[in-house]
Protein backbone atom coordinates (compact mmCIF):
# COMPACT_ATOMS: atom_id res chain seq x y z
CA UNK A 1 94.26 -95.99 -142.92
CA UNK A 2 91.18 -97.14 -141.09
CA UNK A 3 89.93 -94.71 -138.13
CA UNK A 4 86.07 -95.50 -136.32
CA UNK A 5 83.54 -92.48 -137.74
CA UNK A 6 80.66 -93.93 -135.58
CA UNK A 7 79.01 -96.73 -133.29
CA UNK A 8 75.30 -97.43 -133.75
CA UNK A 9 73.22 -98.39 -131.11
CA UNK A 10 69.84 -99.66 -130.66
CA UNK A 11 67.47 -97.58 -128.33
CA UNK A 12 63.73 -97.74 -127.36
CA UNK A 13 63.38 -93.79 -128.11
CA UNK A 14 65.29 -92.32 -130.63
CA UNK A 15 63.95 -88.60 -129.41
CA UNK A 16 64.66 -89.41 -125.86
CA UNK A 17 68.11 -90.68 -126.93
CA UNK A 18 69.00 -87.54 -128.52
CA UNK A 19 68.50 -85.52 -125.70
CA UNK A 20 69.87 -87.76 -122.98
CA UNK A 21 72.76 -87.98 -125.19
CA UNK A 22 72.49 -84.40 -125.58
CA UNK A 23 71.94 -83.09 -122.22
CA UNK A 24 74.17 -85.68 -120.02
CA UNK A 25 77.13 -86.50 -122.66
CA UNK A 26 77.20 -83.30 -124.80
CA UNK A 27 76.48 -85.03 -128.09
CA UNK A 28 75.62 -82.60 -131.03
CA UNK A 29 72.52 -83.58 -133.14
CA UNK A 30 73.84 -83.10 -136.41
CA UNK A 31 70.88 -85.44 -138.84
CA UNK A 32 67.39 -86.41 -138.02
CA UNK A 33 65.72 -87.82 -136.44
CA UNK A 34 64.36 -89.30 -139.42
CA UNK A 35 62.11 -92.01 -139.98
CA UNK A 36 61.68 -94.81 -141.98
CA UNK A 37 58.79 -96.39 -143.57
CA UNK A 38 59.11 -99.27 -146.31
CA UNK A 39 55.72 -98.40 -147.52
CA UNK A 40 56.69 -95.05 -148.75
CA UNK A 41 60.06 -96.26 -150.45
CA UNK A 42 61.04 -97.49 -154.09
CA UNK A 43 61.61 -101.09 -154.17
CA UNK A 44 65.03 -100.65 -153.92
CA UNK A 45 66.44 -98.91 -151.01
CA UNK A 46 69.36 -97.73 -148.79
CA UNK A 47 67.68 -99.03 -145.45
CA UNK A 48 66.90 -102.10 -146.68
CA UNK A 49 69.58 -103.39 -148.17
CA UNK A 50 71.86 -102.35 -145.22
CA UNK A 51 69.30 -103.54 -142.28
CA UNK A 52 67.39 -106.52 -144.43
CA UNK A 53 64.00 -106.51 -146.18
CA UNK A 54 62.28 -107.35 -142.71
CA UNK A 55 62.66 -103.63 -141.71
CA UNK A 56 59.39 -101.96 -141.82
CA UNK A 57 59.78 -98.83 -139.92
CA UNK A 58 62.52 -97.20 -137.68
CA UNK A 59 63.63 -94.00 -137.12
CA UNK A 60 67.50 -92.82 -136.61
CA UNK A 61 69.85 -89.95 -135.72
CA UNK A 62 73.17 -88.99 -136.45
CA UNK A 63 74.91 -87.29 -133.13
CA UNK A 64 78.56 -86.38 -132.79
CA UNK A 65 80.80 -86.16 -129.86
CA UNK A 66 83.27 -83.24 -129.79
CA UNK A 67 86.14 -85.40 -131.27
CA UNK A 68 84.21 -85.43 -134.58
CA UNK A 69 83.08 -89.46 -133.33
CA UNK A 70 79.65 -89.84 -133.76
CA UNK A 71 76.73 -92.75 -132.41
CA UNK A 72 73.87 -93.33 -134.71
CA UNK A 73 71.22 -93.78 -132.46
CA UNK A 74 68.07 -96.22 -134.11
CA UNK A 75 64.37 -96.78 -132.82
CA UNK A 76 63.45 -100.43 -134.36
CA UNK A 77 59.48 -99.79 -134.67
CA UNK A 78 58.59 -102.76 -137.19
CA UNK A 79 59.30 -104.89 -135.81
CA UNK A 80 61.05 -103.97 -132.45
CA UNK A 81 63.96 -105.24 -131.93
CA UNK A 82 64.76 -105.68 -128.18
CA UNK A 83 67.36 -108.14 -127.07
CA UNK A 84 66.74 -110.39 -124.02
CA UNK A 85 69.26 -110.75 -121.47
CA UNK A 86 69.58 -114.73 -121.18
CA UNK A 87 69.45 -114.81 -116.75
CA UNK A 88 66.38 -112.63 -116.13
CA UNK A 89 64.38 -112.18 -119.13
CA UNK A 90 64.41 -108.33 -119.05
CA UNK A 91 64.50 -106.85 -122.48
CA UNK A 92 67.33 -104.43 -123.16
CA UNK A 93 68.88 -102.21 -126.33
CA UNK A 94 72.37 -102.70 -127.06
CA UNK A 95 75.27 -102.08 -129.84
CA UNK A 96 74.48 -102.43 -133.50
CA UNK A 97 77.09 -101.46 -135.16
CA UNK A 98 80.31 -99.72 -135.60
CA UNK A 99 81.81 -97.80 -138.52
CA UNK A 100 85.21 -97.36 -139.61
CA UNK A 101 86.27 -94.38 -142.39
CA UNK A 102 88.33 -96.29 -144.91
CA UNK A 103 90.99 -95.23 -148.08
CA UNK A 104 88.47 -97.31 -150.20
CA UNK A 105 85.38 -98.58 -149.07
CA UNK A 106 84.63 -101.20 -151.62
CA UNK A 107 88.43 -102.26 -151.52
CA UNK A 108 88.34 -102.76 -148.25
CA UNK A 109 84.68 -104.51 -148.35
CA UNK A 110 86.14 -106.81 -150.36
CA UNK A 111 88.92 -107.91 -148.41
CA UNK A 112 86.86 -107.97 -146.06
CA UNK A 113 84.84 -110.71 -147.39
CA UNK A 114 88.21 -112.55 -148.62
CA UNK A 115 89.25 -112.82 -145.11
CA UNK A 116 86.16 -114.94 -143.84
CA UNK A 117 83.79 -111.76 -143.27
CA UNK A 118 81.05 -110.99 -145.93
CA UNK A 119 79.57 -107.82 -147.48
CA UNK A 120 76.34 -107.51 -146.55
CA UNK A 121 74.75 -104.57 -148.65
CA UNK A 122 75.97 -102.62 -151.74
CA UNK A 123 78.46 -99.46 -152.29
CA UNK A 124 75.61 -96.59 -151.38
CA UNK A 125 76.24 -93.15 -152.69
CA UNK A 126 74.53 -90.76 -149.64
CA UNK A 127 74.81 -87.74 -151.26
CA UNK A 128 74.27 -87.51 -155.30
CA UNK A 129 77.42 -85.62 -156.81
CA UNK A 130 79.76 -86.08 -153.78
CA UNK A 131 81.77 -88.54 -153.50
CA UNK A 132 80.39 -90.15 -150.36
CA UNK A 133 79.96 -93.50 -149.89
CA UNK A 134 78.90 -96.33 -147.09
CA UNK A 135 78.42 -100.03 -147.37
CA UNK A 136 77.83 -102.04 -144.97
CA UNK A 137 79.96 -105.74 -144.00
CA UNK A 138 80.29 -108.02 -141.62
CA UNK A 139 83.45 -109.22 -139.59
CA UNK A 140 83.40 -113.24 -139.14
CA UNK A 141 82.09 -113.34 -135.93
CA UNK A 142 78.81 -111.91 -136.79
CA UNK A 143 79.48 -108.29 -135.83
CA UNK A 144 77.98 -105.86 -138.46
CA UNK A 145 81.07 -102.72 -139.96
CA UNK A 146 79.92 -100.10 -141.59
CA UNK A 147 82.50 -98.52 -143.79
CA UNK A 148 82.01 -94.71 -144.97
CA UNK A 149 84.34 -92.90 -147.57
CA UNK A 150 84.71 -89.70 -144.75
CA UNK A 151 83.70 -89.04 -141.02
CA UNK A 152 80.63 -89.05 -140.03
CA UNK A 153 80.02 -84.82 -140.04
CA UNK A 154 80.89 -84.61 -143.69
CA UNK A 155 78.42 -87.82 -144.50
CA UNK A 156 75.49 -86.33 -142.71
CA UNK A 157 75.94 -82.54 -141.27
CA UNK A 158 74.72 -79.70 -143.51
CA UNK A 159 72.71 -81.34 -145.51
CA UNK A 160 70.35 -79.50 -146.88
CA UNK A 161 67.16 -81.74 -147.37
């Protein structure tokens, strides 16, 4: 079984995301915003390895519709990452990513990657003692999947931090 948990966007504001989001769409902030900075990390992190060593500093936020379908909503601050729409030359933020809940994530990762895609980060456990787990792939067109163990509200609500 293979259902979508989340779709990530890009967005110039992460705080002004979450309450357009919020206000307009009814989106519950369930995580964050939280911010990244590689500066302050081990060597060896989450962020990095998903996103690429070139990621400095962002921020993101994990909303929810009321379907239990959540957007994770990221601010690109080092460096930005704006796309540039090829007729006019305007700058614009678009999709990132989407993310499917899968039986096995690294099963699936890996066929995946037999099929012509590729695995793009390592099996990441979010939450220490539960079995929780993301990684993050991509199909072989160039689009990035994010596979999590359970929905989004179980990977990322009630946390206590």
């Amino acid at each position: 079984m293979v259902a979508i948990t989340h779709v990530g966007l890009a967005v110039p504001d992460v705080e002004e995301a979450v309450k357009w989001y919020g206000k307009v769409l009814g989106f519950k902030l369930i995580a964050g915003p939280y911010t990244f900075n590689a500066e302050e990390e081990q060597a060896e992190n989450m962020t990095q390895d998903l996103l690429g060593s070139h990621i400095k500093k962002m921020k993101n936020a994990h909303m929810t519709a009321d379907n239990q379908v959540g957007i994770e909503l990221f601010e690109f601050n080092k460096p930005q990452m704006p796309l540039v729409l090829k007729d006019t030359n305007e700058q614009y933020q678009s999709y990132f990513h989407m993310c499917l809940i899968a039986d096995d994530v690294e099963k699936l990762a890996d066929k995946i990657e037999q099929s012509g895609g590729k695995k793009r980060s390592q099996v990441w456990n979010t939450r220490p003692g539960k079995p929780y787990y993301l990684v993050y792939c991509e199909d072989p067109f160039g689009n990035i999947i994010e596979l999590y163990s359970h929905s989004t509200e179980l990977m990322y609500g009630n946390r206590e931090e």
